[in-house]
C-alpha atoms as a PDB file:
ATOM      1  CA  UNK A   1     -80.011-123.086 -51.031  1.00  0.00           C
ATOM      2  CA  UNK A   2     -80.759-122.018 -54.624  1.00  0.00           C
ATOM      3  CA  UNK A   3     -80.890-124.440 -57.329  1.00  0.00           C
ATOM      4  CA  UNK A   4     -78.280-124.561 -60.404  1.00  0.00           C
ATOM      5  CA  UNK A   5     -81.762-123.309 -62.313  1.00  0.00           C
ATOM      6  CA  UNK A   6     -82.365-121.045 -60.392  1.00  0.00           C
ATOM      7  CA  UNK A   7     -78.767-119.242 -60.460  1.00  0.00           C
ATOM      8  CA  UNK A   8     -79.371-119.241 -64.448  1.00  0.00           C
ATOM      9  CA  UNK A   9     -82.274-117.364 -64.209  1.00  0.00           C
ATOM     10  CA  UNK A  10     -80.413-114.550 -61.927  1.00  0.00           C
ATOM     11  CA  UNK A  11     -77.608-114.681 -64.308  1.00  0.00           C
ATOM     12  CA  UNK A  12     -79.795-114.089 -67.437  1.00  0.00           C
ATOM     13  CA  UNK A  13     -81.573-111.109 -65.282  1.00  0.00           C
ATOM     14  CA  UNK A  14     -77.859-109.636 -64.832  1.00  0.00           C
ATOM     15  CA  UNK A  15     -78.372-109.050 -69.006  1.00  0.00           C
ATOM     16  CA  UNK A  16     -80.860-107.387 -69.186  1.00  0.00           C
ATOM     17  CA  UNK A  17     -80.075-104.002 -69.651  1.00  0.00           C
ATOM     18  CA  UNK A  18     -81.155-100.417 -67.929  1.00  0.00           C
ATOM     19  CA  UNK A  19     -83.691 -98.779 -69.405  1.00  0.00           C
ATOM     20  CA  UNK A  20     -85.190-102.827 -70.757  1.00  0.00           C
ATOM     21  CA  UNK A  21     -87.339-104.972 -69.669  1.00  0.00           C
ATOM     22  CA  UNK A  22     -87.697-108.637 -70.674  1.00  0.00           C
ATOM     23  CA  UNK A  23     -90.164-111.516 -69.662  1.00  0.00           C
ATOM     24  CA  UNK A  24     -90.316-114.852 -67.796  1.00  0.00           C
ATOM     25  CA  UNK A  25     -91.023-116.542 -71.087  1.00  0.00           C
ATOM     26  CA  UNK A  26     -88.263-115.195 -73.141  1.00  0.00           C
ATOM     27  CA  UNK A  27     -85.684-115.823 -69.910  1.00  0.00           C
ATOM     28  CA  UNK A  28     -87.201-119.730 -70.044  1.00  0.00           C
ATOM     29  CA  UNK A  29     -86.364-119.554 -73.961  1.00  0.00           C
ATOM     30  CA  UNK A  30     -83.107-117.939 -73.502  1.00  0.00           C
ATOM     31  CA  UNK A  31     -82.157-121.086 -70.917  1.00  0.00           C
ATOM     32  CA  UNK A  32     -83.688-123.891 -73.277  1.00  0.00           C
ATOM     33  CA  UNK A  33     -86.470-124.479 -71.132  1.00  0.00           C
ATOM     34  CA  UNK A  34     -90.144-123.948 -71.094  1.00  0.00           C
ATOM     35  CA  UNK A  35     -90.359-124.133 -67.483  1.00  0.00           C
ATOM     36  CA  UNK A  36     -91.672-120.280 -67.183  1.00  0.00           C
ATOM     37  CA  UNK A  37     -93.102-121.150 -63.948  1.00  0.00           C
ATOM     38  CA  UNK A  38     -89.713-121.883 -62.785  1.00  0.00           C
ATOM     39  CA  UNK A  39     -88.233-118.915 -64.115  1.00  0.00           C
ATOM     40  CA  UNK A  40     -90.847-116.857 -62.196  1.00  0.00           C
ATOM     41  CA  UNK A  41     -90.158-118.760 -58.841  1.00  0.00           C
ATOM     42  CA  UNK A  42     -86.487-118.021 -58.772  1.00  0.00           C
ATOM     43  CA  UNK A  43     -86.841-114.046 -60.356  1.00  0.00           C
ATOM     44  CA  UNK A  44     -89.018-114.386 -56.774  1.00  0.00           C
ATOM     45  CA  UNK A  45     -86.476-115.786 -54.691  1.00  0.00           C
ATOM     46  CA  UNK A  46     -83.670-113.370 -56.108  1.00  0.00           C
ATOM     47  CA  UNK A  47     -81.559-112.607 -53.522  1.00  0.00           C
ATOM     48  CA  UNK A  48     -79.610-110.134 -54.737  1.00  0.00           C
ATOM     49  CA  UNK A  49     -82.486-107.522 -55.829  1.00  0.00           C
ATOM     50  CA  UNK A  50     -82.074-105.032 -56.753  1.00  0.00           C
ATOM     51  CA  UNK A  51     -78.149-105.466 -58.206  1.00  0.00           C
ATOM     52  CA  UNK A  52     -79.519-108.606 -60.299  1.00  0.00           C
ATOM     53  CA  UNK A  53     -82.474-106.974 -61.619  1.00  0.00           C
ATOM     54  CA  UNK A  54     -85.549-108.884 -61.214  1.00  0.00           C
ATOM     55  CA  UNK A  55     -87.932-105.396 -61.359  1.00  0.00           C
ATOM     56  CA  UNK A  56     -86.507-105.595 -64.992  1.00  0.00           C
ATOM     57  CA  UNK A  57     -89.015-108.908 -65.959  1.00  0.00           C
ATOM     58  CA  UNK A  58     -92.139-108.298 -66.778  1.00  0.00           C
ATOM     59  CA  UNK A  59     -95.267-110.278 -67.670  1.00  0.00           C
ATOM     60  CA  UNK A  60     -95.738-111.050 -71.514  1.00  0.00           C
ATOM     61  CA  UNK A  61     -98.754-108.734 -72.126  1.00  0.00           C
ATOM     62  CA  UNK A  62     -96.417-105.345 -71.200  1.00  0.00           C
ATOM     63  CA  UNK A  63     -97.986-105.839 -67.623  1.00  0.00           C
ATOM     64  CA  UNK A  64     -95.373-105.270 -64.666  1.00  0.00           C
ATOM     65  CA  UNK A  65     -96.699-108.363 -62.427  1.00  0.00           C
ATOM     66  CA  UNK A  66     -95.603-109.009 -59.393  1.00  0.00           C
ATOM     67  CA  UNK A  67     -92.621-108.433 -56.838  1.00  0.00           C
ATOM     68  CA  UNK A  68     -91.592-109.380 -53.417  1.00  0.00           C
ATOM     69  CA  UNK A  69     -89.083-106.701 -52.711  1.00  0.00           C
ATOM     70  CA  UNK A  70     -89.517-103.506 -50.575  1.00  0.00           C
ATOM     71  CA  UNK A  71     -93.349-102.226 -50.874  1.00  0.00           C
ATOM     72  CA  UNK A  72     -93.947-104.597 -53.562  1.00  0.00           C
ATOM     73  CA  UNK A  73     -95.065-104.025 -56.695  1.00  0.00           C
ATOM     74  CA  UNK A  74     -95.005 -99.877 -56.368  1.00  0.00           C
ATOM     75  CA  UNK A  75     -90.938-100.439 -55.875  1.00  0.00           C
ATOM     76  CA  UNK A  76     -90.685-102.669 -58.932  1.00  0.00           C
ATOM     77  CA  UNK A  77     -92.494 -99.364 -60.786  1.00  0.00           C
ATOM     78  CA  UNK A  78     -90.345 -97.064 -59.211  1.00  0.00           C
ATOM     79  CA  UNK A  79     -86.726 -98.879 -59.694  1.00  0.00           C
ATOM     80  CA  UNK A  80     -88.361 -99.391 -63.625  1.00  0.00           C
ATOM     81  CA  UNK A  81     -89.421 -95.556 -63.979  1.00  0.00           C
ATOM     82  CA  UNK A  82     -85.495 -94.565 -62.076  1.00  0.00           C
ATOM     83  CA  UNK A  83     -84.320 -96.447 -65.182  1.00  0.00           C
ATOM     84  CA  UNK A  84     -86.246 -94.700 -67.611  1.00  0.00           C
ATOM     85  CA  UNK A  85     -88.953 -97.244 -68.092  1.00  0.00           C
ATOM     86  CA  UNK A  86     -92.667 -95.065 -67.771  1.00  0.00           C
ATOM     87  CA  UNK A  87     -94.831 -97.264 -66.359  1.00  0.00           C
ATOM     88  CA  UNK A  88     -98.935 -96.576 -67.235  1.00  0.00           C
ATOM     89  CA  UNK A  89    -102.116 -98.294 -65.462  1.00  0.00           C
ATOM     90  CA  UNK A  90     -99.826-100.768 -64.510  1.00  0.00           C
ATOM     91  CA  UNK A  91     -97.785-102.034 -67.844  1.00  0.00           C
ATOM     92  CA  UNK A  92     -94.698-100.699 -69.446  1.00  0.00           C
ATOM     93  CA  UNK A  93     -95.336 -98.045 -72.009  1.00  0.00           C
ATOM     94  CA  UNK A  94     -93.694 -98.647 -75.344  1.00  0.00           C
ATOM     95  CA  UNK A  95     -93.494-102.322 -74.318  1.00  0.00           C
ATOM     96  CA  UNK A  96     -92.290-103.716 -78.073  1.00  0.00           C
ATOM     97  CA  UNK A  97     -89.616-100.960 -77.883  1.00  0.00           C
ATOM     98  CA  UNK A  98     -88.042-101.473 -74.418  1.00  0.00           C
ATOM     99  CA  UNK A  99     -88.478-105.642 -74.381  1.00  0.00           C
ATOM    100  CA  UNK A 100     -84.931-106.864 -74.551  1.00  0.00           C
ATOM    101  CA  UNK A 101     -84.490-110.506 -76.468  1.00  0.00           C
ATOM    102  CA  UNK A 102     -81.491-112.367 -75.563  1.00  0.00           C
ATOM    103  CA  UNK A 103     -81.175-114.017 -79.493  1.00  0.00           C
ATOM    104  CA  UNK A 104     -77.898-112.719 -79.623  1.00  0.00           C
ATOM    105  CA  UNK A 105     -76.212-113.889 -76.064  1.00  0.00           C
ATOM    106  CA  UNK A 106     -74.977-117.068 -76.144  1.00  0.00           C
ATOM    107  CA  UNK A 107     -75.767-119.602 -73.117  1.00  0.00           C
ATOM    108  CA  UNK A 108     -74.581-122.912 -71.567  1.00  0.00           C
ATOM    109  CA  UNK A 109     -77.107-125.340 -71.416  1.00  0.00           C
ATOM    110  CA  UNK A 110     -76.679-128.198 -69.069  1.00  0.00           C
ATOM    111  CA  UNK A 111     -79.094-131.446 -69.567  1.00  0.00           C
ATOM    112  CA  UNK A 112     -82.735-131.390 -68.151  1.00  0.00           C
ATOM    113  CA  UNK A 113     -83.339-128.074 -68.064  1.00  0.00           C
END
């Protein structure tokens, strides 16, 4: 059973756009937390991939990191590179240019997290 967390996390993947990428640090911002662990254990327990796009969340250095889905970390790269994202020795080229910020969405923040 996922956690109330846990469903914020997939909710803030959902705006991330195509073509984007964003990280587990700026998802833990976006939620008022800095519990980036936590965001990191429920883009892994996503069970909706790939509709709620957890391929789209990247490490902080530009580096594509890990994923659980299909072959791994080669289908995270390939759903990322369908989208338009080119992928290079393993980390998203362009990185600055394709990170997405949530500043301007607006979230619900509900105490303790």
């Amino acid at each position: 059973m996922a956690t109330e967390f846990q469903r914020r996390v997939w909710e803030a993947m959902r705006l991330i756009p195509r073509g984007r990428v964003s990280t587990y640090g700026a998802i833990a911002k976006y939620l008022g937390s800095d519990a980036v662990r936590a965001v990191g254990t429920a883009v892994g327990k996503n069970p909706y991939a790939p509709h709620v796009p957890c391929h789209r969340v990247v490490r902080s250095d530009g580096k594509v990191g890990n994923y659980s889905g299909g072959e791994g970390v080669p289908t995270k790269i390939a759903y990322l590179k369908e989208e338009g994202v080119e992928v290079r020795n393993g980390r998203i080229v362009d990185f600055e240019e394709r990170l997405y910020r949530f500043e301007d969405q607006q979230v619900t923040r509900s105490a303790g997290s």
